[in-house]
Protein backbone atom coordinates (compact mmCIF):
# COMPACT_ATOMS: atom_id res chain seq x y z
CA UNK A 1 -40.89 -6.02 -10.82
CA UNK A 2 -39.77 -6.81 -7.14
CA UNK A 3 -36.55 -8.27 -8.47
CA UNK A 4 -35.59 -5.60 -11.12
CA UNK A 5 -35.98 -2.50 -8.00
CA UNK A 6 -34.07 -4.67 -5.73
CA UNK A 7 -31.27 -5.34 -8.59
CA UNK A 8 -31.30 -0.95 -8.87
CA UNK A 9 -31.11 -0.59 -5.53
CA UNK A 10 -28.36 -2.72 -5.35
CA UNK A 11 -26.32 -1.16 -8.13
CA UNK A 12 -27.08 2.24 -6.96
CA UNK A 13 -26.06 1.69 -3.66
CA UNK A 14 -22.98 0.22 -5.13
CA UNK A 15 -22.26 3.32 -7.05
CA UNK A 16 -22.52 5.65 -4.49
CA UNK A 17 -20.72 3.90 -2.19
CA UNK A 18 -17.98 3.66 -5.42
CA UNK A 19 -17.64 7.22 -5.35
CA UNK A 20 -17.26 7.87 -1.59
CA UNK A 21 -13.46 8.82 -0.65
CA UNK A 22 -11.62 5.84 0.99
CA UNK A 23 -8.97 5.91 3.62
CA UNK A 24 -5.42 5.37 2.18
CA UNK A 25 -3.22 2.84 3.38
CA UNK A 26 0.28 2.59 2.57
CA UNK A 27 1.33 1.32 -0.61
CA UNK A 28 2.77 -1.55 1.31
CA UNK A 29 0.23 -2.76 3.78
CA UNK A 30 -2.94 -2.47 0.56
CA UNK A 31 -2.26 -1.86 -3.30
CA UNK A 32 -4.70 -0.90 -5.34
CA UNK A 33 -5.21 -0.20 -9.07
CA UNK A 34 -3.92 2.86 -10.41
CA UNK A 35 -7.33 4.56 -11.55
CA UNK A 36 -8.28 3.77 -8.22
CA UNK A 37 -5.99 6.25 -6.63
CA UNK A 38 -6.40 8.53 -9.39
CA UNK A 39 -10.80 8.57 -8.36
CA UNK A 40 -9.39 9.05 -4.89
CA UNK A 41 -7.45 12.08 -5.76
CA UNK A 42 -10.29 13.63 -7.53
CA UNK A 43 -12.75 12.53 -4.49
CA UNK A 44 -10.11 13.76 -1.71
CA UNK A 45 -9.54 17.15 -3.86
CA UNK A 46 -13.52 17.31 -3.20
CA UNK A 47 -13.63 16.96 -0.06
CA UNK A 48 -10.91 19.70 0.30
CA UNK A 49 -12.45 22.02 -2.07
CA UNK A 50 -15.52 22.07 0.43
CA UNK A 51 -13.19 22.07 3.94
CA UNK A 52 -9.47 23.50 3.19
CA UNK A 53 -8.44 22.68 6.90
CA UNK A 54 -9.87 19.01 6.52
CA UNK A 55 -6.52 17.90 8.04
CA UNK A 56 -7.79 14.03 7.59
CA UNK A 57 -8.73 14.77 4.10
CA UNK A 58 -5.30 16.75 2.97
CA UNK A 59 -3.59 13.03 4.65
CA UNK A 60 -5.18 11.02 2.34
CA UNK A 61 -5.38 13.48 -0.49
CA UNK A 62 -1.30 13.19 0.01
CA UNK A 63 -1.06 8.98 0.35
CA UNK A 64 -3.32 8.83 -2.96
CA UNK A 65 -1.47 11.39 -4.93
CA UNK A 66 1.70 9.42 -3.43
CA UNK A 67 0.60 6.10 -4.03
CA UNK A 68 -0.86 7.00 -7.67
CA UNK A 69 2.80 8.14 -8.73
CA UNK A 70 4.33 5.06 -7.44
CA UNK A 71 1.79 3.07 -9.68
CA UNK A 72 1.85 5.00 -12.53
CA UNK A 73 3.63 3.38 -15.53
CA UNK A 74 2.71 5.97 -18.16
CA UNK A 75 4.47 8.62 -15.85
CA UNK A 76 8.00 9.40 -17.13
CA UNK A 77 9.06 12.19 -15.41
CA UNK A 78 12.11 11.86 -13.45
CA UNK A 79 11.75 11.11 -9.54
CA UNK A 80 12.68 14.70 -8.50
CA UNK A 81 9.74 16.12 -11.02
CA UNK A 82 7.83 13.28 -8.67
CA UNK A 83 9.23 14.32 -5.63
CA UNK A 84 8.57 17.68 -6.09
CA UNK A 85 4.98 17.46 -6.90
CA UNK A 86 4.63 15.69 -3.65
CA UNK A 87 6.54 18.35 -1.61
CA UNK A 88 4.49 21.46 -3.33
CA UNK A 89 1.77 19.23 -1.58
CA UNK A 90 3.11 19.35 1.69
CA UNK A 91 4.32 22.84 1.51
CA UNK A 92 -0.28 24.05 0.61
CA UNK A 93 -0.72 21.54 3.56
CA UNK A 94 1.95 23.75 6.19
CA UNK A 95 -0.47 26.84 5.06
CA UNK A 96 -3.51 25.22 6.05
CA UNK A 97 -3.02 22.90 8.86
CA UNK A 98 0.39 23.43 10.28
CA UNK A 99 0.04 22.21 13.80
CA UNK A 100 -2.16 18.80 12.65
CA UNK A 101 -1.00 15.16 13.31
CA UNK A 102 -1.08 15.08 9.64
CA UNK A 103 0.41 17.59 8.31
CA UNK A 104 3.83 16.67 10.54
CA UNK A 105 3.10 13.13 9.15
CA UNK A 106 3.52 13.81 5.32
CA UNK A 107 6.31 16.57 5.84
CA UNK A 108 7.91 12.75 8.17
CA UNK A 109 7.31 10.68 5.27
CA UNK A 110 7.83 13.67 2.29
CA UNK A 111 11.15 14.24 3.92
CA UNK A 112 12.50 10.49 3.39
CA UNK A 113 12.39 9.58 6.82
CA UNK A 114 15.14 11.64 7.36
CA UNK A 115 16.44 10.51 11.40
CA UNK A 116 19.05 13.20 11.00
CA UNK A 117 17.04 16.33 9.78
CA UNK A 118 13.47 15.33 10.07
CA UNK A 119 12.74 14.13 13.50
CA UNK A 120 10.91 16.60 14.54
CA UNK A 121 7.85 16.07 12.67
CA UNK A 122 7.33 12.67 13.49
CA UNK A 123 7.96 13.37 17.11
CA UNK A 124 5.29 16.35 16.61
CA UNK A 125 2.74 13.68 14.80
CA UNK A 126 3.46 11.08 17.93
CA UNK A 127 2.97 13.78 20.38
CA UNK A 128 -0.76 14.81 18.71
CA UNK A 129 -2.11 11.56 17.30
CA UNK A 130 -0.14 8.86 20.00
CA UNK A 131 -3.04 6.10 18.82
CA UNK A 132 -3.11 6.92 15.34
CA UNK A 133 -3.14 3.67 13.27
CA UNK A 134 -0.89 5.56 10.24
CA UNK A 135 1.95 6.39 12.78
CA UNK A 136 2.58 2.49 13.14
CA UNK A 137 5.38 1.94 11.28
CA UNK A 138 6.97 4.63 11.76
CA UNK A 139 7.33 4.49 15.59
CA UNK A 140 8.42 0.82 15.39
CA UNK A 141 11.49 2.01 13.14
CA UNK A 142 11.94 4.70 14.98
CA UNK A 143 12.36 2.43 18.38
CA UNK A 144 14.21 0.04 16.52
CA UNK A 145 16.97 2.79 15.31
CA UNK A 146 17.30 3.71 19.11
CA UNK A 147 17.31 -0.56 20.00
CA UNK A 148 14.64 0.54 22.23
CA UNK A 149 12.93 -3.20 21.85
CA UNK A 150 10.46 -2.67 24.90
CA UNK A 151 8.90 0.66 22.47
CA UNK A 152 9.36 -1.49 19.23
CA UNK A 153 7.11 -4.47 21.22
CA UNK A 154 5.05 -1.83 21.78
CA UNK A 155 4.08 -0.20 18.82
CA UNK A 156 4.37 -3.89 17.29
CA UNK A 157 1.52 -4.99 19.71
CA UNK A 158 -0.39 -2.14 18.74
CA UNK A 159 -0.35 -3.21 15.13
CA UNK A 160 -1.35 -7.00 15.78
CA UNK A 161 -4.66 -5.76 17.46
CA UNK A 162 -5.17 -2.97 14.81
CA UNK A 163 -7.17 -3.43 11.51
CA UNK A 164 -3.78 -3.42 9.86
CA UNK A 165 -2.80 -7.12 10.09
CA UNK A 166 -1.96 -9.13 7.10
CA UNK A 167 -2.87 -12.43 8.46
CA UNK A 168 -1.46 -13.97 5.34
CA UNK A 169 1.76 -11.80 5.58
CA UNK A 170 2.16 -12.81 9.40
CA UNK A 171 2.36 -16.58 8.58
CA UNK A 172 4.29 -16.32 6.04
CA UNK A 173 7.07 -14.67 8.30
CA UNK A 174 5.99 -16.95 10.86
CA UNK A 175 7.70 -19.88 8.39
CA UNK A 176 10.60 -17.81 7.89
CA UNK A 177 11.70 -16.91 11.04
CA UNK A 178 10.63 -20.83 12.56
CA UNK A 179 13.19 -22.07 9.86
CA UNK A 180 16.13 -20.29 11.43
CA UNK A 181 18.80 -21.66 13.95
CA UNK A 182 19.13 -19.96 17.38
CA UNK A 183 20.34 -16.78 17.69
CA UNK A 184 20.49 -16.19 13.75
CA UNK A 185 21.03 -13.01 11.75
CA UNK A 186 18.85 -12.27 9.19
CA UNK A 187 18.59 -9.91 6.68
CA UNK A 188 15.37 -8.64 4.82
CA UNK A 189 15.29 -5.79 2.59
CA UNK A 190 11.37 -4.54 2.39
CA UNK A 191 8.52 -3.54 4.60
CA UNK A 192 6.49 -6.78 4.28
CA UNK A 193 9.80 -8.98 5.08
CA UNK A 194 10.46 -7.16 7.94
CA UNK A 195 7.52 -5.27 10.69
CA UNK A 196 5.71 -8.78 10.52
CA UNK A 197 8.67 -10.37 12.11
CA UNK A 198 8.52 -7.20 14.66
CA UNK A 199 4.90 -8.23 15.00
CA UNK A 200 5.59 -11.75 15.85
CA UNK A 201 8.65 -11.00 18.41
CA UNK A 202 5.93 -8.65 20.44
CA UNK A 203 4.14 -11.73 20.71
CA UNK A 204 7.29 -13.97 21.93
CA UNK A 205 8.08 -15.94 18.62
CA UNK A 206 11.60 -16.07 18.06
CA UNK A 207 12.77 -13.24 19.76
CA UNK A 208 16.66 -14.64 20.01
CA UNK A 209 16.85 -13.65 15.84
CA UNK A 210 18.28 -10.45 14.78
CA UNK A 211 16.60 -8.76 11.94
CA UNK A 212 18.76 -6.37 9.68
CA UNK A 213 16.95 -4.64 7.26
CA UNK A 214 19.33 -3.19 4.69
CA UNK A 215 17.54 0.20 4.37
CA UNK A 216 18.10 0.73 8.49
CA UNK A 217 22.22 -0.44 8.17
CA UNK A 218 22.31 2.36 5.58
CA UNK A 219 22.31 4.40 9.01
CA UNK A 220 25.31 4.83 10.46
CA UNK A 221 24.46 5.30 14.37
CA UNK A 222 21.73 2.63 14.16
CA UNK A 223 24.39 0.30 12.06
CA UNK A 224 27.52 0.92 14.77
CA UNK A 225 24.69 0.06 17.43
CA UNK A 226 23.44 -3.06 16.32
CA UNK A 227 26.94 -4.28 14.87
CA UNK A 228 28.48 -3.81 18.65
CA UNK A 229 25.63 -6.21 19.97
CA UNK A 230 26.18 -8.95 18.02
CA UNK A 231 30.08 -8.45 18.32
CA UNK A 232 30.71 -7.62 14.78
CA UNK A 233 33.84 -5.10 13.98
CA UNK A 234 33.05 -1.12 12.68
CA UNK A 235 31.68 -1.26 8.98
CA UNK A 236 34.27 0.63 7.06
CA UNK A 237 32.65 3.33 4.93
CA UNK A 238 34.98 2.25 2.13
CA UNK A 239 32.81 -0.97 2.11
CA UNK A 240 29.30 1.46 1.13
CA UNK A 241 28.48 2.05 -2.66
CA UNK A 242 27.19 4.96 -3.77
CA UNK A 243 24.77 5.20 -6.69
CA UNK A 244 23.64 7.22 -9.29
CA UNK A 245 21.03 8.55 -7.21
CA UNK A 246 23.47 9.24 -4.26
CA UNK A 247 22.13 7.07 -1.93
CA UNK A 248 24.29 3.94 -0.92
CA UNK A 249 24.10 0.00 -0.54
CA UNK A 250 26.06 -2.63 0.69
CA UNK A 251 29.02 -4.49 -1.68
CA UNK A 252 28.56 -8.05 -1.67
CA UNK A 253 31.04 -7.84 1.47
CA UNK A 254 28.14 -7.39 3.81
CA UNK A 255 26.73 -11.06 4.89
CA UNK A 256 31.04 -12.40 4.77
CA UNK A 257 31.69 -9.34 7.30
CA UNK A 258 28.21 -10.16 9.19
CA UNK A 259 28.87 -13.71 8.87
CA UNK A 260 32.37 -12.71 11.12
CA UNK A 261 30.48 -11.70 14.27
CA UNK A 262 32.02 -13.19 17.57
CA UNK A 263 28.86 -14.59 18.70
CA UNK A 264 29.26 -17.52 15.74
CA UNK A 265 25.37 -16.97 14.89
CA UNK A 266 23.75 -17.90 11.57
CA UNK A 267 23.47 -15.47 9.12
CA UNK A 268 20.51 -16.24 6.81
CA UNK A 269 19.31 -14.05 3.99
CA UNK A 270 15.08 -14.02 3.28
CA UNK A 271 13.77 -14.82 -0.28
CA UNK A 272 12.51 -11.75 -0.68
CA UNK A 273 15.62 -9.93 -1.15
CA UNK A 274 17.23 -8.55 -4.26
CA UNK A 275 19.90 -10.42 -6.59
CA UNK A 276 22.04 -7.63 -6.19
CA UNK A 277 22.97 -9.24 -3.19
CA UNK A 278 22.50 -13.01 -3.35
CA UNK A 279 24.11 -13.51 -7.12
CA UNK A 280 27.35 -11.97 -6.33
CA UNK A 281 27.92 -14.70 -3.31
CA UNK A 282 25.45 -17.54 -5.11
CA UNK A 283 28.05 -20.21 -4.44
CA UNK A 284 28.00 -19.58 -0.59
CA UNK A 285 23.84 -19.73 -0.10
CA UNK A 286 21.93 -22.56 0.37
CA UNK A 287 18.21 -22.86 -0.31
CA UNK A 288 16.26 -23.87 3.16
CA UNK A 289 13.09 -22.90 2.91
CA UNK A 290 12.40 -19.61 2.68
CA UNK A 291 15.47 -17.85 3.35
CA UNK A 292 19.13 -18.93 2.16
CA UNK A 293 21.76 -20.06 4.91
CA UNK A 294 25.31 -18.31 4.34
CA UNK A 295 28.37 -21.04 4.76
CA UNK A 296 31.72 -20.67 3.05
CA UNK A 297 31.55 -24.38 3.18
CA UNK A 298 28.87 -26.83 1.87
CA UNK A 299 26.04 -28.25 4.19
CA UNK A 300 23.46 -30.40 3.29
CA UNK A 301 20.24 -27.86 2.07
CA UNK A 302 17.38 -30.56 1.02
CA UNK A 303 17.95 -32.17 4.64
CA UNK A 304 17.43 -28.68 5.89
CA UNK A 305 14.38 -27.75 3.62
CA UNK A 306 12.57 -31.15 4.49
CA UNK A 307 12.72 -30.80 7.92
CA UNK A 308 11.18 -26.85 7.61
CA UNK A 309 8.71 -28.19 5.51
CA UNK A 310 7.99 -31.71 7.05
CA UNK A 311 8.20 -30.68 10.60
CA UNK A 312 8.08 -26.64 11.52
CA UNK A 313 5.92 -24.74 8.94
CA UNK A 314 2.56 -23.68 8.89
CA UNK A 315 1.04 -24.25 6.00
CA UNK A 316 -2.31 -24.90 6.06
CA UNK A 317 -3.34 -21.13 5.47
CA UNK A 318 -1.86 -21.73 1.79
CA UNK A 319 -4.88 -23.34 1.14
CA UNK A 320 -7.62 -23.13 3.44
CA UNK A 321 -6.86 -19.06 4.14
CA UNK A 322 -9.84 -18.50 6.45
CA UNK A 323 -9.58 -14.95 7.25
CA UNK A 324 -9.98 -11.28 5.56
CA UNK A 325 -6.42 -10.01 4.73
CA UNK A 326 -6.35 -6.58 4.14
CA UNK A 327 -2.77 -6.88 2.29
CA UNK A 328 -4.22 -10.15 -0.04
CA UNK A 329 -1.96 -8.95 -3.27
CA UNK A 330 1.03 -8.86 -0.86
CA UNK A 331 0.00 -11.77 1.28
CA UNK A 332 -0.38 -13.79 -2.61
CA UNK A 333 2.81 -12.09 -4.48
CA UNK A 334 4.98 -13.34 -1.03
CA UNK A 335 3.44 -16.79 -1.13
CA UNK A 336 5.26 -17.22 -4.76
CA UNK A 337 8.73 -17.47 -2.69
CA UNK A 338 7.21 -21.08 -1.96
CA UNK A 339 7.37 -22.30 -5.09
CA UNK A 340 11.13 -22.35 -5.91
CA UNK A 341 11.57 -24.72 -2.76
CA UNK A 342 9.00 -26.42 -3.02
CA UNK A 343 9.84 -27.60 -6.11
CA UNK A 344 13.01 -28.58 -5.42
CA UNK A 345 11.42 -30.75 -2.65
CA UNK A 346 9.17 -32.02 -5.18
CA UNK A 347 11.98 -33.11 -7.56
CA UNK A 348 13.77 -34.46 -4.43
CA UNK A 349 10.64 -36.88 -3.39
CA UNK A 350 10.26 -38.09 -6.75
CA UNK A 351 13.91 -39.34 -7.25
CA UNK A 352 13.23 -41.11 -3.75
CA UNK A 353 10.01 -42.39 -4.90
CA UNK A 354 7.75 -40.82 -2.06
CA UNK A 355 5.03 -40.77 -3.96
CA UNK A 356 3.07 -39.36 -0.72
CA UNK A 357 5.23 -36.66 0.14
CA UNK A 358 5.70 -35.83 -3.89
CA UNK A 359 1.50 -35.60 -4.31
CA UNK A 360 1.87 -33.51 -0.89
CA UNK A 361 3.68 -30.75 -1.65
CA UNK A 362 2.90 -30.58 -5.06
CA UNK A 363 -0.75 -30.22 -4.33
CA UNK A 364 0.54 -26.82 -2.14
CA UNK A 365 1.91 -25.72 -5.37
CA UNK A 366 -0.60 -25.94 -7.53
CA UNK A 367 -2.69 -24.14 -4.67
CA UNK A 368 -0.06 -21.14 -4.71
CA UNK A 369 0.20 -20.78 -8.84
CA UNK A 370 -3.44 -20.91 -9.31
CA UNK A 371 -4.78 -17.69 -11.02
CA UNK A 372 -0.79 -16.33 -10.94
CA UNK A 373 1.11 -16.26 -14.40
CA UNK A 374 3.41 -19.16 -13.42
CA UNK A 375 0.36 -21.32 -13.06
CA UNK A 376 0.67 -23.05 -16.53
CA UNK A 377 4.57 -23.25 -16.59
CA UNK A 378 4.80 -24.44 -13.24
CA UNK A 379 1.63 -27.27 -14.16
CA UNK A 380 3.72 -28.24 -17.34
CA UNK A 381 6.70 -28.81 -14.97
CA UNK A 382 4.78 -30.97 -12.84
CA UNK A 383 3.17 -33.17 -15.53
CA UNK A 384 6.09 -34.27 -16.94
C-alpha cells in the first residue's frame, strides 16, 4: 500500500509540475517538441489572463508562440501571415508594458535585428535588464558589429558562467577552431557555429582567428569594417544576390575574394555551413576535420585530418559526455559533422592496415550514430 501512494505521489507531482509554465529559451540554445510550446502558450496565456502587465510572462508568452511557429510543420501560411501574428503580439505587449526590459526585447528581436532602424530597443532592454541572461546574444553581436572585442569578451564571459552553456556545443567548436592555422579566416553561417567560438576567445583560445558569420557580412558597415582589418579590398555590391524574399547572400565569389586578403591568412569554411556555398567551389575545399581549407591548388587533406584527429582534438566528451547540456539536441545534431571525416579516416587506416587506429576511430563513430537515423547505414558501411 506504501508503494502504490508513493508511485501517486510521484506521478502527481510529475503532473503538476508538467503543467507549470517554463522559461523559454531560444530556439537555438534548447529545442523542444512542438506540443510542448503549444502547452506553453496555453500556460503563458494563463498566467497573463490572471496579470496583463506580467512583463516576464508576455516574454515568454512571445518566445513560445515564436518558437511554436518555427516548429510547426502543419503550418502553411506564408512567413508574413507568421510574421504578422508575431508583431500583433508585440504591438498588445507596447499597450501593456511599454517601458519593460521585455517588451523592448521582442519589439529587438520582432523587428529582425534591425542595426539600422531598431537599435533603440535593444539599447532600451540593455539599459533596464544589463544582467539579463536573454540579452546575451544579442549584446555580443551587437559588440561584434561595432569590433568592440573588449564588450564582445564581455558579454561572452557572461555567457560561459551563465546557465546557458552547451558544454557539448563548446567542445565541439573547441575542435574546430584548434584545427585551424594561425591567423585563419573562418566562416560559419548559424548561431551554434558561431557565439561558442566568441565564448572560447573570452577565455583566450584562439583568439588570432577571424570569425565571419555570413548573416553579419550581409551588413554593410560591419562588412567594410572587418574587410579593412584583414586587408581585404571593398565588397562590390554587384557581388550580393538578392532573393525572392529580398534579402541577399553572397555569390560563390565570397571565400576567392576573402581568400585575396593581404595578410595571406587561411580561409577555412565550418561543416556546418550550407551547400549553397561549398558545392559551387567543391573542387577548391579540402576536408580537414571539421571545417574545409580553401586552396586554388591541391594540398594534402588526410595528412591534415590525421594530425587534427591524432594530435589536437578533444574527443573524449563524444563518449564519456559527463555533464548536463542544456542544448543536448544541438550539442548531438552538431556531433554528426564527425562522421563524414571520420570515415574517411577510417577508410584511410584500413588501406594502411592500422588496424589500431581503424578500431579507434571507428569505435567514436559508432558512439556518434547510436540512436541517430544514420546508425544502421553507417554500421553496414563499417562491416563490410
Amino acid at each position: 500500500m506504501k508503494i502504490v501512494n508513493l508511485l501517486f505521489i510521484l506521478l502527481l507531482s510529475h503532473f503538476c509540475f508538467a503543467q507549470q509554465p517554463q522559461h523559454i529559451h531560444g530556439f537555438a540554445i534548447d529545442k523542444k517538441p512542438n506540443t510542448w510550446y503549444k502547452q506553453q502558450i496555453a500556460l503563458w496565456r494563463a498566467e497573463l489572463d490572471k496579470n496583463p502587465t506580467n512583463s516576464y510572462a508576455w516574454y515568454n508568452y512571445y518566445r513560445s508562440t515564436r518558437n511554436h511557429i518555427r516548429t510547426d510543420v502543419e503550418d502553411k501560411r506564408t512567413p508574413a501571415e507568421k510574421s504578422a501574428q508575431l508583431a500583433a503580439l508585440v504591438n498588445a505587449m507596447e499597450k501593456v508594458v511599454p517601458e519593460s526590459f521585455e517588451y523592448n526585447l521582442c519589439k529587438w528581436m520582432d523587428g529582425g535585428n534591425d542595426y539600422e532602424h531598431n537599435l533603440s530597443y535593444l539599447k532600451k532592454a540593455a539599459q533596464l535588464g544589463p544582467e539579463r541572461i536573454e540579452i546575451l546574444s544579442e549584446m555580443i553581436v551587437w559588440a561584434e558589429i561595432e569590433r568592440d572585442i573588449t564588450k564582445r569578451d564581455k558579454y561572452s564571459q557572461k555567457w560561459f558562467e551563465s546557465p546557458l552553456l552547451s558544454p557539448g556545443l563548446l567542445y565541439y567548436n573547441y575542435n574546430v577552431l584548434i584545427g585551424l592555422k594561425s591567423n585563419a579566416i573562418l566562416i560559419t553561417q548559424g548561431d551554434n557555429d558561431t557565439y561558442p567560438i566568441w565564448i572560447l576567445q573570452s577565455q583566450g583560445i584562439r583568439q588570432d582567428v577571424t570569425v565571419l558569420n555570413t548573416s553579419l557580412l550581409n551588413i554593410d558597415s560591419y562588412r567594410t569594417k572587418v574587410f579593412a582589418e584583414l586587408g581585404i579590398t571593398k565588397w562590390e555590391t554587384t557581388m550580393l544576390n538578392t532573393i525572392s524574399d529580398g534579402s541577399q547572400r553572397y555569390s560563390n565569389e565570397l571565400v576567392k575574394h576573402l581568400a585575396s586578403n593581404s595578410k595571406k591568412n587561411q580561409v577555412y569554411i565550418a561543416l556546418t555551413v550550407g551547400e549553397e556555398l561549398t558545392k559551387p567551389i567543391a573542387e577548391h575545399l579540402y576536408l580537414t576535420g571539421l571545417a574545409y581549407e580553401y586552396s586554388p591548388t591541391s594540398i594534402d587533406n588526410i595528412a591534415l585530418m590525421k594530425k587534427n584527429f591524432e594530435q589536437e582534438y578533444a574527443l573524449d566528451y563524444l563518449e564519456k559526455p559527463f555533464y548536463q547540456d542544456i542544448s543536448a539536441y544541438w550539442s548531438k545534431h552538431s556531433s554528426k559533422n564527425y562522421i563524414v571525416p571520420m570515415i574517411k579516416l577510417y577508410d584511410h587506416y584500413k588501406t594502411s592496415g592500422d588496424q589500431a587506429r581503424m578500431e579507434w576511430i571507428k569505435k567514436k563513430i559508432v558512439s556518434i550514430v547510436k540512436g541517430s537515423a544514420e546508425e544502421q547505414s553507417t554500421l553496414n558501411y563499417l562491416s563490410k
